[in-house]
C-alpha atoms as a PDB file:
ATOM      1  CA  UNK A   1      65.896 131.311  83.175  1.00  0.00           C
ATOM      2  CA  UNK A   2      62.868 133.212  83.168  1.00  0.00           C
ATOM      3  CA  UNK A   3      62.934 136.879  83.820  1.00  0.00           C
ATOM      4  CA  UNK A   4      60.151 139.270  84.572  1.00  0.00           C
ATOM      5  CA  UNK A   5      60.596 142.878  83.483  1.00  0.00           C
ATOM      6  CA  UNK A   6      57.839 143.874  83.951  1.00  0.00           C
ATOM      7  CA  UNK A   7      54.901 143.196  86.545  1.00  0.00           C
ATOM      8  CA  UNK A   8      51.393 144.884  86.647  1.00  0.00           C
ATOM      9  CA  UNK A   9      52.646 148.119  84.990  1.00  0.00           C
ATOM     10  CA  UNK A  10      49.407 150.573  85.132  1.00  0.00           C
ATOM     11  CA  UNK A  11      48.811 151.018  81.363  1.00  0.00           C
ATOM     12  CA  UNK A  12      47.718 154.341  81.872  1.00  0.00           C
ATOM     13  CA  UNK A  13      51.198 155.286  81.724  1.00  0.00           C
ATOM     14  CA  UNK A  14      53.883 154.814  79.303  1.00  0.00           C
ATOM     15  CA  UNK A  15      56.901 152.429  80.137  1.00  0.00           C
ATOM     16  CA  UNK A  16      60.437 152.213  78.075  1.00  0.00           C
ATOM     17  CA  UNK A  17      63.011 149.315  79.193  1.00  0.00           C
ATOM     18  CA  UNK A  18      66.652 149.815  79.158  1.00  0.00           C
ATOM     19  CA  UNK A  19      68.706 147.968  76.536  1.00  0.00           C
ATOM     20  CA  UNK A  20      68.468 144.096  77.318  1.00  0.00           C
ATOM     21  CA  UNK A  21      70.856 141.412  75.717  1.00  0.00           C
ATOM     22  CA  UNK A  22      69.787 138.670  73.512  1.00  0.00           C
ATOM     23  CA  UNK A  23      72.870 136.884  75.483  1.00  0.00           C
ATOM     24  CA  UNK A  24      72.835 136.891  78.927  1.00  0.00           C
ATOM     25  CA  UNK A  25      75.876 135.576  80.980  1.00  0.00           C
ATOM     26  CA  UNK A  26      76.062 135.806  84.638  1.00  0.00           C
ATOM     27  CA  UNK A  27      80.039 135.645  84.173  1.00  0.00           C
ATOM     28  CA  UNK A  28      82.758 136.278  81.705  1.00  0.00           C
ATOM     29  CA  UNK A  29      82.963 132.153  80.552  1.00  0.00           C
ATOM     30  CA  UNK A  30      81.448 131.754  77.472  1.00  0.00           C
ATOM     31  CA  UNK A  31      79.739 128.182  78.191  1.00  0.00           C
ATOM     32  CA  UNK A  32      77.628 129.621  81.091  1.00  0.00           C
ATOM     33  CA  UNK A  33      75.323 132.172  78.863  1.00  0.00           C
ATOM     34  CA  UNK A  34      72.241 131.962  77.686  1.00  0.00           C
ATOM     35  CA  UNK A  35      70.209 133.509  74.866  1.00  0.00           C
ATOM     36  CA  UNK A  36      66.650 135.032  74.635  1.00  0.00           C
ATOM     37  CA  UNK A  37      64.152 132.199  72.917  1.00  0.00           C
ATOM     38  CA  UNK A  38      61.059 134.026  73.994  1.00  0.00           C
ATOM     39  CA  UNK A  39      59.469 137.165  75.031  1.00  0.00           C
ATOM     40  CA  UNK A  40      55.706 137.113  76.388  1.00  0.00           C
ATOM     41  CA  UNK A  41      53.584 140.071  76.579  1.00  0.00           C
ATOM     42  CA  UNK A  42      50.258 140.007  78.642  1.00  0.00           C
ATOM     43  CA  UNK A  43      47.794 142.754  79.523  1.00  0.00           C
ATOM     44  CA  UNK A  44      44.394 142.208  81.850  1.00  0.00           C
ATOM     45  CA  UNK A  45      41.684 144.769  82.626  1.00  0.00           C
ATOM     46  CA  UNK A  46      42.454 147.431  79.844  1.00  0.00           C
ATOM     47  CA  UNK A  47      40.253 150.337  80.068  1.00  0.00           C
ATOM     48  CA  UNK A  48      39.802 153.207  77.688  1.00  0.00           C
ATOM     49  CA  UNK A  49      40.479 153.448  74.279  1.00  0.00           C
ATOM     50  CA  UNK A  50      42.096 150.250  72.983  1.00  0.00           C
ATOM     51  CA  UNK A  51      44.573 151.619  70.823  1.00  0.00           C
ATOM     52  CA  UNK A  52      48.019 151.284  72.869  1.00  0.00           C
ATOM     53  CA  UNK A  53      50.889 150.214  71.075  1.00  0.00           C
ATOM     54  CA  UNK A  54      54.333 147.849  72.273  1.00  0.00           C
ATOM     55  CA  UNK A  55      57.264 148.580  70.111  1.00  0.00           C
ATOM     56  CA  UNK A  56      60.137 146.206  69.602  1.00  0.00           C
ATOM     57  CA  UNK A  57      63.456 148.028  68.719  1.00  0.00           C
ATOM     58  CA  UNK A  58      67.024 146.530  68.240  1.00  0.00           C
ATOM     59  CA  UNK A  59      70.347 147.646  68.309  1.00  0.00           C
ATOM     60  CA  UNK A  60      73.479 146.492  67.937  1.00  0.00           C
ATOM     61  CA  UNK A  61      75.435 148.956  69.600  1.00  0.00           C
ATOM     62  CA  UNK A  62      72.599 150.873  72.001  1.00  0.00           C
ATOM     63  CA  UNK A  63      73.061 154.221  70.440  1.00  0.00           C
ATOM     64  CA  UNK A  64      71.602 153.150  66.846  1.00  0.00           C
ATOM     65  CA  UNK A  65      68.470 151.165  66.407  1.00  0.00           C
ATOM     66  CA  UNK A  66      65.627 150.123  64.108  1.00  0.00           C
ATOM     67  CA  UNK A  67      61.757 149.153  65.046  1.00  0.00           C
ATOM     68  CA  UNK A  68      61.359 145.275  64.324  1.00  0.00           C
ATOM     69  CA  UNK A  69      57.848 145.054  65.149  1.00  0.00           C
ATOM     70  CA  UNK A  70      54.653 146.623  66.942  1.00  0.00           C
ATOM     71  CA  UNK A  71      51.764 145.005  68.383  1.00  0.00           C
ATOM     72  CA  UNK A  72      48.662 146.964  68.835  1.00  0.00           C
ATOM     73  CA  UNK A  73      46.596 146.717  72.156  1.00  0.00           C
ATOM     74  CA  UNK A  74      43.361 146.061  70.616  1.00  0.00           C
ATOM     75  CA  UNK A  75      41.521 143.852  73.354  1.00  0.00           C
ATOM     76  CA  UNK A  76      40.560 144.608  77.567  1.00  0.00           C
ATOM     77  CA  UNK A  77      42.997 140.919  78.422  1.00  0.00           C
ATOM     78  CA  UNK A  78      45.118 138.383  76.108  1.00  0.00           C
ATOM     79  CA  UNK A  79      45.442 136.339  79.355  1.00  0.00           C
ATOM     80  CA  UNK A  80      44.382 133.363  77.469  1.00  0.00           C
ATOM     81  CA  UNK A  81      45.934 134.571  73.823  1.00  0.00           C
ATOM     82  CA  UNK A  82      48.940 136.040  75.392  1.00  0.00           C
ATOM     83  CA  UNK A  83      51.652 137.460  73.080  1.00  0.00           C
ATOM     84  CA  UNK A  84      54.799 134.766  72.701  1.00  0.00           C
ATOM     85  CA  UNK A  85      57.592 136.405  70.331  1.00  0.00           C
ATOM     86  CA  UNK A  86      60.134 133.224  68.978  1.00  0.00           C
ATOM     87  CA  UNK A  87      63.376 134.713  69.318  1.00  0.00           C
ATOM     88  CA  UNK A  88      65.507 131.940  67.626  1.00  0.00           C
ATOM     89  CA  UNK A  89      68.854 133.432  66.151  1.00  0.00           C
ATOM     90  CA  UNK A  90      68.562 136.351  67.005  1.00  0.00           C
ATOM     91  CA  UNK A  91      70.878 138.970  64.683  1.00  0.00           C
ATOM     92  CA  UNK A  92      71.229 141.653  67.311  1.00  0.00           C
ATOM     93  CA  UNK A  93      73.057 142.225  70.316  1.00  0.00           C
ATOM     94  CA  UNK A  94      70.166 144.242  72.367  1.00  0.00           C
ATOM     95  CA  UNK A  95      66.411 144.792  72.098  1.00  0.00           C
ATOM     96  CA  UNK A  96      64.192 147.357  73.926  1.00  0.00           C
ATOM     97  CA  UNK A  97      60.621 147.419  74.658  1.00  0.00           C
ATOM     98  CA  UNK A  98      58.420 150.379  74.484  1.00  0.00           C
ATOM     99  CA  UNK A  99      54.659 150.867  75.568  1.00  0.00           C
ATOM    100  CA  UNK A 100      52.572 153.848  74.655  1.00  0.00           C
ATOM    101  CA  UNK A 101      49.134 154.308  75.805  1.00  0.00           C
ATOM    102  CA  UNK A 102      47.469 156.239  73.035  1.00  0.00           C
ATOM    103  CA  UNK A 103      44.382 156.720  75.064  1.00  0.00           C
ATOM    104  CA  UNK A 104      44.158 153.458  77.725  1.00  0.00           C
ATOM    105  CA  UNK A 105      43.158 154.929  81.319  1.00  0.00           C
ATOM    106  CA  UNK A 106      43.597 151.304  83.075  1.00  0.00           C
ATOM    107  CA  UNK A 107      45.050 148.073  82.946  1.00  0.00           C
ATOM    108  CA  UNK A 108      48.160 146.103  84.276  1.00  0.00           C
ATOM    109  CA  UNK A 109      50.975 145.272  81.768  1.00  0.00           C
ATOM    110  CA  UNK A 110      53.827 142.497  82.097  1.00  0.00           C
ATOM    111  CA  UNK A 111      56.530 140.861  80.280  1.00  0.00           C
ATOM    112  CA  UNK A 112      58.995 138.313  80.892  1.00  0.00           C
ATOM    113  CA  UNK A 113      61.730 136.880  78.878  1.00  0.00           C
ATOM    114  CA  UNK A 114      63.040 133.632  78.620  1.00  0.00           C
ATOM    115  CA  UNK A 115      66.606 132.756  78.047  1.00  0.00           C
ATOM    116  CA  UNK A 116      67.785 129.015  77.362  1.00  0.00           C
END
């Protein structure tokens, strides 16, 4: 199941998710979940200074967390270099995405997940 969280977010603004599972389950039976494999982060038409930033937190309980990773904003599009995070085993229950702007004026952001 693919999921878009995100779709043409104005750039110029920052943008938090809520806490998403790594599982998701659409009911209470454990054979009909799925977990995350991959997350995919694009931006297009970036204006300003290219110096944003997408942080990647995780938490096991959604009150403490750690950063696992950033990725800097360093280009106007990565339409055809988009940004694919592997999400095999994961060893957290949740994950959250933030995006700061740190000086971009324009652009559209999205990202999807994909849970097998």
């Amino acid at each position: 199941m693919l999921f878009e969280i995100l779709k043409n977010w104005d750039m110029s603004r920052r943008w938090e998710s809520s806490w998403l599972p790594f599982r998701y389950s659409e009911s209470d039976s454990v054979w009909s979940s799925a977990d995350a494999s991959s997350l995919e982060l694009v931006w297009q038409n970036v204006g300003g200074n290219l110096n944003g930033k997408i942080y990647l937190y995780v938490s096991n309980n959604q009150k403490t967390y750690k950063l696992l990773k950033s990725f800097d904003i360093t280009s106007v599009s990565n339409v055809t270099d988009s940004l694919f995070l592997s999400m095999y085993y994961p060893s957290f229950e949740f994950f959250k995405i933030v995006f700061e702007p740190y000086g971009i004026t324009s652009g559209q952001l999205d990202v999807g997940i994909l849970y097998n």
